[in-house]
Protein backbone atom coordinates (compact mmCIF):
# COMPACT_ATOMS: atom_id res chain seq x y z
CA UNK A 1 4.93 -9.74 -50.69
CA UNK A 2 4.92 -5.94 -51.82
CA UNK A 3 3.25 -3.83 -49.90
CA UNK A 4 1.53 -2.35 -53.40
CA UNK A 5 0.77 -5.23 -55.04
CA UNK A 6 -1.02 -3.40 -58.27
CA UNK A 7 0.58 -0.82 -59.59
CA UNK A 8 -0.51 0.81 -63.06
CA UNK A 9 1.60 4.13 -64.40
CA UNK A 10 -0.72 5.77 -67.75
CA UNK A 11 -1.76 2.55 -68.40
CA UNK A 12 -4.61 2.93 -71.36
CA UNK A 13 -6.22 0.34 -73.75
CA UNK A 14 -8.10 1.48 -76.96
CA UNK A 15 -10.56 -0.26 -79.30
CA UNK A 16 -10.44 1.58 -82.85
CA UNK A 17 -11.59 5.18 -81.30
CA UNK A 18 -13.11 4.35 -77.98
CA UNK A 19 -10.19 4.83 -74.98
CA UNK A 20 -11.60 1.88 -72.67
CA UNK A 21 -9.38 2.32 -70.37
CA UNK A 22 -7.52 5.89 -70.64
CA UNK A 23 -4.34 7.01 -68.88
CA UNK A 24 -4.92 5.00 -65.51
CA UNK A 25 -2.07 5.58 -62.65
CA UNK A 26 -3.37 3.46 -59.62
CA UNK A 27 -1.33 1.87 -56.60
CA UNK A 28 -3.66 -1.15 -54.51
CA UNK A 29 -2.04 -1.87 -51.03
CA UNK A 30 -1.81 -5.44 -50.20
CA UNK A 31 -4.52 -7.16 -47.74
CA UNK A 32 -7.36 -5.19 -48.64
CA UNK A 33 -10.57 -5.45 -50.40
CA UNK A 34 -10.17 -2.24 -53.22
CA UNK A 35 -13.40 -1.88 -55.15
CA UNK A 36 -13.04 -0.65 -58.43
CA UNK A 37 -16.27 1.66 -58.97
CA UNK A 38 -18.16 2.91 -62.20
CA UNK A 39 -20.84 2.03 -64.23
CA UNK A 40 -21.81 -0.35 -66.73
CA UNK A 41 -19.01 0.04 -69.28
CA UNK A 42 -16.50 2.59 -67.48
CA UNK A 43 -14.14 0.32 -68.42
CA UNK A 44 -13.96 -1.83 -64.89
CA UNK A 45 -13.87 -5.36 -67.23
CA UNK A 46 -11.06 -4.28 -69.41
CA UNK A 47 -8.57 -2.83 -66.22
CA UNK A 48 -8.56 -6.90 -64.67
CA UNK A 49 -7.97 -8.17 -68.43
CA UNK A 50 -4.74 -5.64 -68.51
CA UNK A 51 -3.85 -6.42 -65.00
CA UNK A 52 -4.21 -10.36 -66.02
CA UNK A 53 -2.12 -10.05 -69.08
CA UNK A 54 -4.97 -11.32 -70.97
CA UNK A 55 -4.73 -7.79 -73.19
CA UNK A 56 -2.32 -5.87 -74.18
CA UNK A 57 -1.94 -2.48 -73.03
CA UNK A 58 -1.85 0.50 -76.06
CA UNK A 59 0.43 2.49 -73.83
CA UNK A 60 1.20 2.42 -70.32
CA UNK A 61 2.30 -0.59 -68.26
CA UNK A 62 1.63 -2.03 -64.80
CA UNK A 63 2.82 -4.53 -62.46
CA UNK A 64 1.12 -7.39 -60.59
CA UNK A 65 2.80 -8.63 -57.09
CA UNK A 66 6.00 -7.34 -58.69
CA UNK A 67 5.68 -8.89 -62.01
CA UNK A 68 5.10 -6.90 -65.61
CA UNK A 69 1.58 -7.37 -67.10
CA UNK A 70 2.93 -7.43 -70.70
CA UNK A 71 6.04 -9.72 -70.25
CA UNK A 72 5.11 -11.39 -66.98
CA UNK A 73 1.73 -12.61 -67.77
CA UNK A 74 1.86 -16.58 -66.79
CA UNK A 75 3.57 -16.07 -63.34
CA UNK A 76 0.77 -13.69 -62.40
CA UNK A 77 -2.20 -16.37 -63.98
CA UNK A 78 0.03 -18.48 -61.44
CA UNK A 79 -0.24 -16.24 -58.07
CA UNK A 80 -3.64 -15.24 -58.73
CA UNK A 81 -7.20 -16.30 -58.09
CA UNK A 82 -9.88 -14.50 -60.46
CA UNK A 83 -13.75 -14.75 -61.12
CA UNK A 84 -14.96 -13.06 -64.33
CA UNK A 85 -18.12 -12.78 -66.42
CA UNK A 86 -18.45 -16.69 -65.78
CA UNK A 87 -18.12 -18.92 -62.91
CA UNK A 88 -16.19 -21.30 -64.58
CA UNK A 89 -17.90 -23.99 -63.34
CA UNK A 90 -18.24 -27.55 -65.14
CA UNK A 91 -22.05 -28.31 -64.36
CA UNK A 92 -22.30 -31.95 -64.47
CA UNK A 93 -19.44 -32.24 -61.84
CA UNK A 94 -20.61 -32.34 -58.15
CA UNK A 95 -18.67 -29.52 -56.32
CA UNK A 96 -16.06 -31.18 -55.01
CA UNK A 97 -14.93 -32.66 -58.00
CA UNK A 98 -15.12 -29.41 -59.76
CA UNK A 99 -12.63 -27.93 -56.78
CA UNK A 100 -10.79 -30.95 -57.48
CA UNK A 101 -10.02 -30.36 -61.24
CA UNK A 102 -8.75 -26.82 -60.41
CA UNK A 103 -6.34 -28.28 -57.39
CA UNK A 104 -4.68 -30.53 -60.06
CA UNK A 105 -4.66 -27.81 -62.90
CA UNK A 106 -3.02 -25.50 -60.35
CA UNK A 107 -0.93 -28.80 -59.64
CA UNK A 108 -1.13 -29.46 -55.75
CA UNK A 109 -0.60 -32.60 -54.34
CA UNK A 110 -3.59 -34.93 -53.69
CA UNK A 111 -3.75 -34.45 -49.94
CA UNK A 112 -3.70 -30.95 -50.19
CA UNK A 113 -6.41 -30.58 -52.33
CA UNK A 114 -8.75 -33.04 -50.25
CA UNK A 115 -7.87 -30.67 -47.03
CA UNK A 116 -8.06 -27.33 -49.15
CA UNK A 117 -11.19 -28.33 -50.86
CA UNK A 118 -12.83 -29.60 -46.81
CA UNK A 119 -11.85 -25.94 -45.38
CA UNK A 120 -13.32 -23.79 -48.86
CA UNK A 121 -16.48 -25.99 -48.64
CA UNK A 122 -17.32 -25.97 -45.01
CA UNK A 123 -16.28 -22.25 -44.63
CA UNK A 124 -18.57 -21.70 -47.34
CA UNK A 125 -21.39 -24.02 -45.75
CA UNK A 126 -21.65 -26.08 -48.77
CA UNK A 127 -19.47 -28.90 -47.59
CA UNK A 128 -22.64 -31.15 -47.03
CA UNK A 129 -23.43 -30.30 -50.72
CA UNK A 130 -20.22 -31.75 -51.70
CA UNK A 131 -21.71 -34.70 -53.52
CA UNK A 132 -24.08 -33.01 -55.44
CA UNK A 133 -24.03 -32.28 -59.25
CA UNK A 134 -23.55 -28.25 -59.76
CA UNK A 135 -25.98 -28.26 -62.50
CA UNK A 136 -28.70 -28.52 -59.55
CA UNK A 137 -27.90 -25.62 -57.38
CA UNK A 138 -29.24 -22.09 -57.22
CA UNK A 139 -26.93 -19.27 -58.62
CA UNK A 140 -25.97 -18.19 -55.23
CA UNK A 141 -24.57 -21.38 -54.27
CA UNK A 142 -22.24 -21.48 -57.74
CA UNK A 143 -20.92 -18.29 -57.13
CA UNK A 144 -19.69 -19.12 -53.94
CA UNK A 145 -18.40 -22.66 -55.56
CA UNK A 146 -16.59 -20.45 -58.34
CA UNK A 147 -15.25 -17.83 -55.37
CA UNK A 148 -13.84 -21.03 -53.60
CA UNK A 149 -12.25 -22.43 -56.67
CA UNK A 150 -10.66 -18.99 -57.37
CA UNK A 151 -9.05 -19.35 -53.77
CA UNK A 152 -8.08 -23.28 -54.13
CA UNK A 153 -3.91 -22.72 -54.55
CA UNK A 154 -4.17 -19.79 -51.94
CA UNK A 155 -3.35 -16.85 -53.99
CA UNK A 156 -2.41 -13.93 -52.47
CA UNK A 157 -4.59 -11.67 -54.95
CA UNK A 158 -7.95 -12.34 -56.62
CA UNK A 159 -9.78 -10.41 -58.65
CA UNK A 160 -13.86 -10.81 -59.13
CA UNK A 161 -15.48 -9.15 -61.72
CA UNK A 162 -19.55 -8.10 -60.55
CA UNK A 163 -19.36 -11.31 -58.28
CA UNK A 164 -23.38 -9.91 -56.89
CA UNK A 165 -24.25 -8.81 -60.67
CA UNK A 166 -28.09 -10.44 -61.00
CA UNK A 167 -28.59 -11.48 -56.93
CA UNK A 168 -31.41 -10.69 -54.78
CA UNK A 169 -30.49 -8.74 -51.76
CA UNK A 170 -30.07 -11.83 -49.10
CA UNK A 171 -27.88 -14.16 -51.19
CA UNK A 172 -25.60 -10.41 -52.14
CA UNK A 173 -25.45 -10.39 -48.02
CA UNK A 174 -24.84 -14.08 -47.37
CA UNK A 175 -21.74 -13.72 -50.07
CA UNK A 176 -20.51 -10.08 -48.80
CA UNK A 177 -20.32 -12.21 -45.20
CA UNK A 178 -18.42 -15.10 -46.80
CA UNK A 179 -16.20 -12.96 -48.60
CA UNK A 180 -14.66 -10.97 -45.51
CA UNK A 181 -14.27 -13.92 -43.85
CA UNK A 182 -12.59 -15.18 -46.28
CA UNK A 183 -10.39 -12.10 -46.81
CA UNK A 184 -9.89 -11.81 -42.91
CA UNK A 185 -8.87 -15.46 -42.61
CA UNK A 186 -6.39 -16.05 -45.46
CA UNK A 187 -4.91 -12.72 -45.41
CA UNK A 188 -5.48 -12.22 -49.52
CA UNK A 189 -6.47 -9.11 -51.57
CA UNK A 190 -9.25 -8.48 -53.43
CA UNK A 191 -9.62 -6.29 -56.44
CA UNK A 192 -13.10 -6.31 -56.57
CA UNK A 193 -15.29 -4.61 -59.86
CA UNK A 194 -18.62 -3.47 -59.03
CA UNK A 195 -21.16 -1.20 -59.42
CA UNK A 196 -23.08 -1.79 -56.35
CA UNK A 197 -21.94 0.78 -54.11
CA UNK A 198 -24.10 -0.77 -51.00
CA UNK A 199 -21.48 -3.57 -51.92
CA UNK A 200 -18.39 -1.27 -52.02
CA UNK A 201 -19.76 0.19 -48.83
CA UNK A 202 -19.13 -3.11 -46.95
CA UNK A 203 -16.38 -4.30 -48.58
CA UNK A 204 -14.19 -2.11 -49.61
CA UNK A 205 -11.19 -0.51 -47.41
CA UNK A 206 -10.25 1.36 -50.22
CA UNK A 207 -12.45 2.22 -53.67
CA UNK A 208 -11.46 3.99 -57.11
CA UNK A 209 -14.28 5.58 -58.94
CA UNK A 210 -13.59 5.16 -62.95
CA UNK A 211 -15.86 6.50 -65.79
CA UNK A 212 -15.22 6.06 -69.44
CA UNK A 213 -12.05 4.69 -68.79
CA UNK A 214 -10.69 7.70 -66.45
CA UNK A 215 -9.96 7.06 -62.62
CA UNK A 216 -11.89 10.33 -61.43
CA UNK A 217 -10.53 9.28 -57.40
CA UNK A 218 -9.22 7.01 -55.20
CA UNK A 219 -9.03 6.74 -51.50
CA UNK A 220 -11.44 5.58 -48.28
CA UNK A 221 -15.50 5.47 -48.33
CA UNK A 222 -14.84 8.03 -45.31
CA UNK A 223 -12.14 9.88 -47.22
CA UNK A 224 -14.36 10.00 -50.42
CA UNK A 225 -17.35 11.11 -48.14
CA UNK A 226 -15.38 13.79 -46.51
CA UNK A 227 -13.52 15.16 -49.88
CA UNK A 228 -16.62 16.25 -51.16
CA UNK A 229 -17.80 17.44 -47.81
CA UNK A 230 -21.26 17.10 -48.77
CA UNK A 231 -23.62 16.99 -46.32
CA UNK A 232 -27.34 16.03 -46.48
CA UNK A 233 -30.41 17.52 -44.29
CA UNK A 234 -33.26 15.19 -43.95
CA UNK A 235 -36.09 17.92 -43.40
CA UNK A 236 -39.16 16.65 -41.62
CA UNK A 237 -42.59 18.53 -41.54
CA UNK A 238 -45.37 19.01 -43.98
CA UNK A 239 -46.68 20.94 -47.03
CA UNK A 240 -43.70 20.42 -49.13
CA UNK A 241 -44.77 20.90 -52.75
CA UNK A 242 -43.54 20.58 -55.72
CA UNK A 243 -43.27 24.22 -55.86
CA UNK A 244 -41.02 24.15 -53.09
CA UNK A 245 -38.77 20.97 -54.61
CA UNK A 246 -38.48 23.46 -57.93
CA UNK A 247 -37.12 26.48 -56.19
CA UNK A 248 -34.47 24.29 -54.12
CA UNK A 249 -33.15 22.68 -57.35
CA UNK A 250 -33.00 25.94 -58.81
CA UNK A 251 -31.07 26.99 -56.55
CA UNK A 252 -26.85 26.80 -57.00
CA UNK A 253 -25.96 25.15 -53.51
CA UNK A 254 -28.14 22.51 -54.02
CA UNK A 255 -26.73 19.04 -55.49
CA UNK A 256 -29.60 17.54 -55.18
CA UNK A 257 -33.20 16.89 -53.34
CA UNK A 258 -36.14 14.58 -53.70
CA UNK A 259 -39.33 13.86 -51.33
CA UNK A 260 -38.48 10.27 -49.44
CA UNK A 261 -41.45 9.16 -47.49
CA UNK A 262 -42.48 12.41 -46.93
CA UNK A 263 -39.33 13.55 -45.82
CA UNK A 264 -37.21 16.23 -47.93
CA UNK A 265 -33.69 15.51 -48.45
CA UNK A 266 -31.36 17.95 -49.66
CA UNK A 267 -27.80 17.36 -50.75
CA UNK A 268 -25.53 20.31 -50.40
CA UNK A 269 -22.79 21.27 -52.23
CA UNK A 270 -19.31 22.05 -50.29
CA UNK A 271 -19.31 24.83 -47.92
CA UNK A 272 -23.08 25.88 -48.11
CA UNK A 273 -25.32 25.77 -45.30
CA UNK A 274 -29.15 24.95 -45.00
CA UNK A 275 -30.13 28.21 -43.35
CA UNK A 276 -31.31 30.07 -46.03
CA UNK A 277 -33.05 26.88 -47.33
CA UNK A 278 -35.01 26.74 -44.52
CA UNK A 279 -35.76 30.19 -45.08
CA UNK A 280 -36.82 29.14 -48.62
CA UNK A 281 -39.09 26.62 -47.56
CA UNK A 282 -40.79 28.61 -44.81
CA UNK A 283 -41.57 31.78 -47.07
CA UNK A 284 -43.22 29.65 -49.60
CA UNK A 285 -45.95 27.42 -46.78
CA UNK A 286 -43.54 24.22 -45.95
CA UNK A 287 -43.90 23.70 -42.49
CA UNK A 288 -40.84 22.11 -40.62
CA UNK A 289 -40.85 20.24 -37.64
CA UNK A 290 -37.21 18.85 -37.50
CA UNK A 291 -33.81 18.99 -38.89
CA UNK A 292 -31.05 16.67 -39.17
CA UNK A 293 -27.50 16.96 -41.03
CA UNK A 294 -25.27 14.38 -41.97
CA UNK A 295 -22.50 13.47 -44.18
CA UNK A 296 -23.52 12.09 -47.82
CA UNK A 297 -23.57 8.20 -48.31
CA UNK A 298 -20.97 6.60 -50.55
CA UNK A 299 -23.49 6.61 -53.08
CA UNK A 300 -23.90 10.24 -53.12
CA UNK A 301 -20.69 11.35 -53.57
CA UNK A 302 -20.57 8.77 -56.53
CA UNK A 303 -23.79 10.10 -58.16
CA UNK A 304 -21.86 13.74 -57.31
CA UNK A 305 -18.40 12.29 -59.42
CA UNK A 306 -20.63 11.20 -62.31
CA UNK A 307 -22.72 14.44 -63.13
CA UNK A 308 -19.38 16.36 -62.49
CA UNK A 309 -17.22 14.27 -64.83
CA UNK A 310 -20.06 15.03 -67.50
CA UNK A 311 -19.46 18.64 -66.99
């Protein structure tokens, strides 16, 4: 296998004027979960259509696991496993037979299907639901059916498109858990879509961040962290007024702050300090009883990318 096994050189896709997808050069490693970040119509859904071959490209090209998007298309629908805006699930089929139907589409012989389908199932804790008509079950468990039948002819890549869009937190947790394990076990790499970043957070060994169709960076959740080097102070104390939140967002080393709890948090930009905040804050009443730095969250440095970009 290649050790990039997604590789896109100025790929770009247009519809009439809108540039969904605009001048995108991106290399994925293999064996790792890459989360592809942006918001709701950055252009996220349209990138795994290109990568599948399921659209042409206006310009650019790309390669999946060695083989060309445009010319190349049914050997990678072959090698790859992939969850999009629906499950593909047949309803009034219990689960098994569902997993069954894609074993033989994918064409693997009867016992390996009954022995791939036991391992997805019970690895997924729905083998004692195996029976069961899918039509019946909650939307948690039929995501993890559709995840398993995107992994029935082991593929060395899959790609899942908002697989979390619409869950409440515990069934996004129970399926983040499944997922790694998954991932961990088999060895294969996800190209993941989301805009969750809590999900990217936990996922992802490697993220790009894409708005209206431009890949704005790529790298590590630490890397990302660090490039901005934004750092947060979580100010505790009292007497912090909305006075006190105007002047700090007036001010030009400020990225952001809001009152959590009755805590102030301040995001600052790179290579300011919080001294002469604290200054700030003292001069106009706030009274502070502790200080504590840190490095911004994943989600931060997003939020940063996005207000940037529209500048």
């Amino acid at each position: 296998m290649p050790e990039t096994i997604i590789r896109t050189e100025h790929l770009s896709r247009s519809f009439g004027t809108v540039k969904a997808v605009d001048d995108l050069t991106l290399e994925v490693p293999t064996g790792i979960v890459f989360g592809f970040l942006g918001p709701n119509g950055a252009g996220k859904t349209t990138t795994i259509h290109l990568l599948l071959g399921l659209l042409e490209p206006t310009q650019g090209q790309a390669s999946v696991l060695g083989f060309d998007t445009r010319t190349q298309s049914n050997a990678i629908h072959a090698r790859c496993g992939a969850l999009l805006e629906f499950a593909g699930l047949y309803e009034r089929m219990t689960a098994e037979d569902n997993l069954d139907l894609y074993g033989r589409i994918n064409r693997m012989s009867a016992p390996d299907r009954r022995t791939r389908i036991k391992e997805l199932l019970t690895h997924l804790d729905l083998w004692d639901r195996r029976k069961e008509l899918v039509g019946k079950w909650s939307r948690g468990m039929k995501q993890k059916l559709a995840v398993a039948r995107s992994l029935i002819h082991r593929p060395p890549l899959v790609f899942l498109d908002e697989p979390t869009a619409g869950f409440d937190p515990q069934a996004a947790a129970a399926l983040h858990k499944d997922l790694l394990s998954l991932v961990e076990r088999e060895g294969v790499t996800v190209f993941l879509n989301t805009h969750n970043l809590v999900e990217a957070e936990k996922l992802c060994a490697r993220v790009g961040v894409i708005r209206q169709g431009k890949l704005l960076t790529v790298g590590s959740p630490d890397e990302l962290r660090g490039s901005k080097d934004a750092t947060q102070a979580e100010i505790m104390g009292k007497g912090f007024t909305d006075q006190i939140l105007a002047q700090l967002r007036a001010r030009p080393e400020v990225a952001s702050t809001e009152l959590q709890n009755g805590h102030l948090l301040i995001e600052l930009r790179q290579g300011n300090e919080i001294g002469p905040l604290v200054n700030l804050i003292v001069a106009v009443g706030g009274q502070i009883e502790e200080i504590r730095r840190g490095k911004a969250s994943l989600e931060e440095v997003f939020l940063t990318l996005m207000e940037e970009d529209k500048r």
